[in-house]
C-alpha atoms as a PDB file:
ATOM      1  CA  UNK A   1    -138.458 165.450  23.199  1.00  0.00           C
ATOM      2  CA  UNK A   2    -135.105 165.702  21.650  1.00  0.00           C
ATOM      3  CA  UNK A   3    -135.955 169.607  21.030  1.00  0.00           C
ATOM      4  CA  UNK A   4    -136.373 169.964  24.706  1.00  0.00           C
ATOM      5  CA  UNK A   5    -132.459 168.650  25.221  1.00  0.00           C
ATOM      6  CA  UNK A   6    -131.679 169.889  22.191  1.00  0.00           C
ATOM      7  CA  UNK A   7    -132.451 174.121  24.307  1.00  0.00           C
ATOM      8  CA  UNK A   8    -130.967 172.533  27.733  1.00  0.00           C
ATOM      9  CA  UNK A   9    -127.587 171.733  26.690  1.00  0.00           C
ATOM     10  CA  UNK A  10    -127.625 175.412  24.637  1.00  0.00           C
ATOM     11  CA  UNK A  11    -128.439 176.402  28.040  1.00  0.00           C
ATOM     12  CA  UNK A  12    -125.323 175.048  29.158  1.00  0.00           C
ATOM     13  CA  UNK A  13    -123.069 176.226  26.534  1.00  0.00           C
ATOM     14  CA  UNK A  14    -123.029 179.378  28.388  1.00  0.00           C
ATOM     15  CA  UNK A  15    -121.361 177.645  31.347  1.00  0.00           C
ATOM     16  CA  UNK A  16    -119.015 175.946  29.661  1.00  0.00           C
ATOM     17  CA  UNK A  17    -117.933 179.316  28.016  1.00  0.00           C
ATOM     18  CA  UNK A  18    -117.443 180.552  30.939  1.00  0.00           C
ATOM     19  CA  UNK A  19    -116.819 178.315  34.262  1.00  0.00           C
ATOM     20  CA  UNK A  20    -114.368 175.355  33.090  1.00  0.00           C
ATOM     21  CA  UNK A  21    -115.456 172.608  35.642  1.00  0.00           C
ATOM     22  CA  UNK A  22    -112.450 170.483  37.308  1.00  0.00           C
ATOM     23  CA  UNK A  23    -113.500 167.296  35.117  1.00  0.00           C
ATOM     24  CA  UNK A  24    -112.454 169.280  31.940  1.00  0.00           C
ATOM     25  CA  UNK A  25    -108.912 168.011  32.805  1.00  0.00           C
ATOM     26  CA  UNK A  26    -109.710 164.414  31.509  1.00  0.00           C
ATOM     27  CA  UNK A  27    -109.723 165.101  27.627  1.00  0.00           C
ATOM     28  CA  UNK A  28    -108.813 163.010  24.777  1.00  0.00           C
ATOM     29  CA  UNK A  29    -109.731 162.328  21.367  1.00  0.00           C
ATOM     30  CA  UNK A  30    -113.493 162.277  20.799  1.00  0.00           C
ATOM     31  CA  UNK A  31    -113.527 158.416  19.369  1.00  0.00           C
ATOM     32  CA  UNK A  32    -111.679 157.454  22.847  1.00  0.00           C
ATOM     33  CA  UNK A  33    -114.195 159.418  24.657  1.00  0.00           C
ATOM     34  CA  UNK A  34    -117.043 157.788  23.073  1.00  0.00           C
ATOM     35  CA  UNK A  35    -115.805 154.013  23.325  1.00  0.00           C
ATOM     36  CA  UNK A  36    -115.181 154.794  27.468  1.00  0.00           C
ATOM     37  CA  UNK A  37    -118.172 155.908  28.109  1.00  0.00           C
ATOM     38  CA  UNK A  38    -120.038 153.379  25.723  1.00  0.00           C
ATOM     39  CA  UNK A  39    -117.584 150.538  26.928  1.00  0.00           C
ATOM     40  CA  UNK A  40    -117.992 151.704  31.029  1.00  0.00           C
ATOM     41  CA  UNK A  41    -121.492 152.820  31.575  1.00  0.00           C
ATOM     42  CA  UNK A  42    -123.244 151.845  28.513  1.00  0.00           C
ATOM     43  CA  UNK A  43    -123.744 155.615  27.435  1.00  0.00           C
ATOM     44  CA  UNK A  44    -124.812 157.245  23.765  1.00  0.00           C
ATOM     45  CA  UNK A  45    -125.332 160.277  22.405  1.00  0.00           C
ATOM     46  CA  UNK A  46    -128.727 161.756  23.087  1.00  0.00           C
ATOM     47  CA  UNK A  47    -128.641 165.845  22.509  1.00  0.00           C
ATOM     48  CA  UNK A  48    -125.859 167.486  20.641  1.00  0.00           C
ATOM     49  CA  UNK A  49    -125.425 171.415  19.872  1.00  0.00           C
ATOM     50  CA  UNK A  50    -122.734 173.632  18.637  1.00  0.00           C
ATOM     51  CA  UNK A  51    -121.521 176.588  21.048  1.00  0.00           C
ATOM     52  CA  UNK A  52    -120.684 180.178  19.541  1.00  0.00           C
ATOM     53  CA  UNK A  53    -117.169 179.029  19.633  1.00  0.00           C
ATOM     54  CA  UNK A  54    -117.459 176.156  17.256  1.00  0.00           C
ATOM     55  CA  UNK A  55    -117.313 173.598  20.289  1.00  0.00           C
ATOM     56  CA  UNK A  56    -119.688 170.348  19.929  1.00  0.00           C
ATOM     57  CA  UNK A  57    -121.343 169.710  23.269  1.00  0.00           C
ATOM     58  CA  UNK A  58    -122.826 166.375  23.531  1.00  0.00           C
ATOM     59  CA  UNK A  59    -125.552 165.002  26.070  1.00  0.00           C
ATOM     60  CA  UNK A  60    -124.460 161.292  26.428  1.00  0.00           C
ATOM     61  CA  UNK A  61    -127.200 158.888  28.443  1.00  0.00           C
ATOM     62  CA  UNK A  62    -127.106 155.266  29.476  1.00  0.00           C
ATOM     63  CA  UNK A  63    -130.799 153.717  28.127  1.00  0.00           C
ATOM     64  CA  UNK A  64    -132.042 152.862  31.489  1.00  0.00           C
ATOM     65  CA  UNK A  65    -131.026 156.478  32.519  1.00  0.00           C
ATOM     66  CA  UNK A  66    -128.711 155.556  35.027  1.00  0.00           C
ATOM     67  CA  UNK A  67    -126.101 157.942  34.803  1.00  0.00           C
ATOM     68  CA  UNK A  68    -125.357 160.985  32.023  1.00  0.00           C
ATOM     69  CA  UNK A  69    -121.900 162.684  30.696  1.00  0.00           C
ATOM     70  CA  UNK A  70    -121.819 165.716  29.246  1.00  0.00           C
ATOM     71  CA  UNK A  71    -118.838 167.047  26.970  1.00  0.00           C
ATOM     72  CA  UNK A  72    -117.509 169.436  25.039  1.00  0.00           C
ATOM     73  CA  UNK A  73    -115.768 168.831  21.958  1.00  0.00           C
ATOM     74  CA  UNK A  74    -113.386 171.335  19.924  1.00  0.00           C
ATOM     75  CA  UNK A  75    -112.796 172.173  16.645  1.00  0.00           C
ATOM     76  CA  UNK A  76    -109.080 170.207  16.523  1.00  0.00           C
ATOM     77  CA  UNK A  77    -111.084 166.460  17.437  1.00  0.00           C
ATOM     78  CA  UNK A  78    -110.411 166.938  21.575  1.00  0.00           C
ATOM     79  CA  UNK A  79    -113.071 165.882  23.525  1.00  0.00           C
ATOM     80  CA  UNK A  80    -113.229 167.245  27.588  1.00  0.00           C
ATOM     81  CA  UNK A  81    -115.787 165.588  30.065  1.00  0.00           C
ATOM     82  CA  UNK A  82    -117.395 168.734  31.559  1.00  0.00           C
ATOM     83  CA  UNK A  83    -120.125 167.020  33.949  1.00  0.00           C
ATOM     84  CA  UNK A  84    -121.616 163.651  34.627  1.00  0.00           C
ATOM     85  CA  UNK A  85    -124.006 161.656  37.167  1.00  0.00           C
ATOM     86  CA  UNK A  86    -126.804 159.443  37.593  1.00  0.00           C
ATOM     87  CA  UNK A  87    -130.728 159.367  37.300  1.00  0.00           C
ATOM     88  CA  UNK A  88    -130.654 161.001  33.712  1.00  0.00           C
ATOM     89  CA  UNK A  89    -134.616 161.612  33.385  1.00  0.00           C
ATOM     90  CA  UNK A  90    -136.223 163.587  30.483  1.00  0.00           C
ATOM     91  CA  UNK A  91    -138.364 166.664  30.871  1.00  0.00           C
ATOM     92  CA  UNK A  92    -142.074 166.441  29.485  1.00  0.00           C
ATOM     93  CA  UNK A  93    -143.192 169.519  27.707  1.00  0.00           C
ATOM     94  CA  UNK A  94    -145.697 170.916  30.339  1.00  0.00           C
ATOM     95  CA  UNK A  95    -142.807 170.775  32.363  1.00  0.00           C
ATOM     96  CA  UNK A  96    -140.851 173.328  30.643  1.00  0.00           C
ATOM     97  CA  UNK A  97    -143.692 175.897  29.589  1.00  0.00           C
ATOM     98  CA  UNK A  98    -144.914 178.316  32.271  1.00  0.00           C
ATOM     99  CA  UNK A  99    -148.637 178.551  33.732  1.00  0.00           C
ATOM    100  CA  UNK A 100    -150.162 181.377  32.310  1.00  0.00           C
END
């Protein structure tokens, strides 16, 4: 299952690249990212993946799968929320593959 993140947010790297989104203005040092969004909504890491720019982009989920933050992390420590929202639900593998 974690594979199956593990390709969407590697997906998404591709965005981030190239769109910033308007939530990239709250940035901070990854550890203070991490203890808001554990501390707020309850949220841990659940995909991670490195962009062709040496950024960390992390999938963060709350357990029930109430809401989901995504951000991007550089190379100097700073941590940028990118996207978040609610009803986090994970893709099943027959999902993802196409009918032949």
């Amino acid at each position: 299952m974690l594979k199956y993140i593990t390709l969407a947010v590697i997906a998404f790297t591709g965005f981030v690249g190239t769109a910033p989104a308007q939530a990239q203005s709250q940035c901070d040092k990854r550890a203070s990212i991490l203890e808001m969004l554990s501390s707020r909504y309850s949220e841990k890491t659940e995909a991670i993946g490195v962009t062709n720019k040496g950024g960390l982009i992390e999938v963060l989920t709350a357990k029930d799968g109430g809401t989901w933050t995504i951000i991007v992390t550089t190379p100097h420590g700073i941590s940028c929320l990118v996207a978040a929202g609610e009803g986090w639900r994970q893709v099943e593998k027959a999902v993802l593959e196409p009918k032949v």
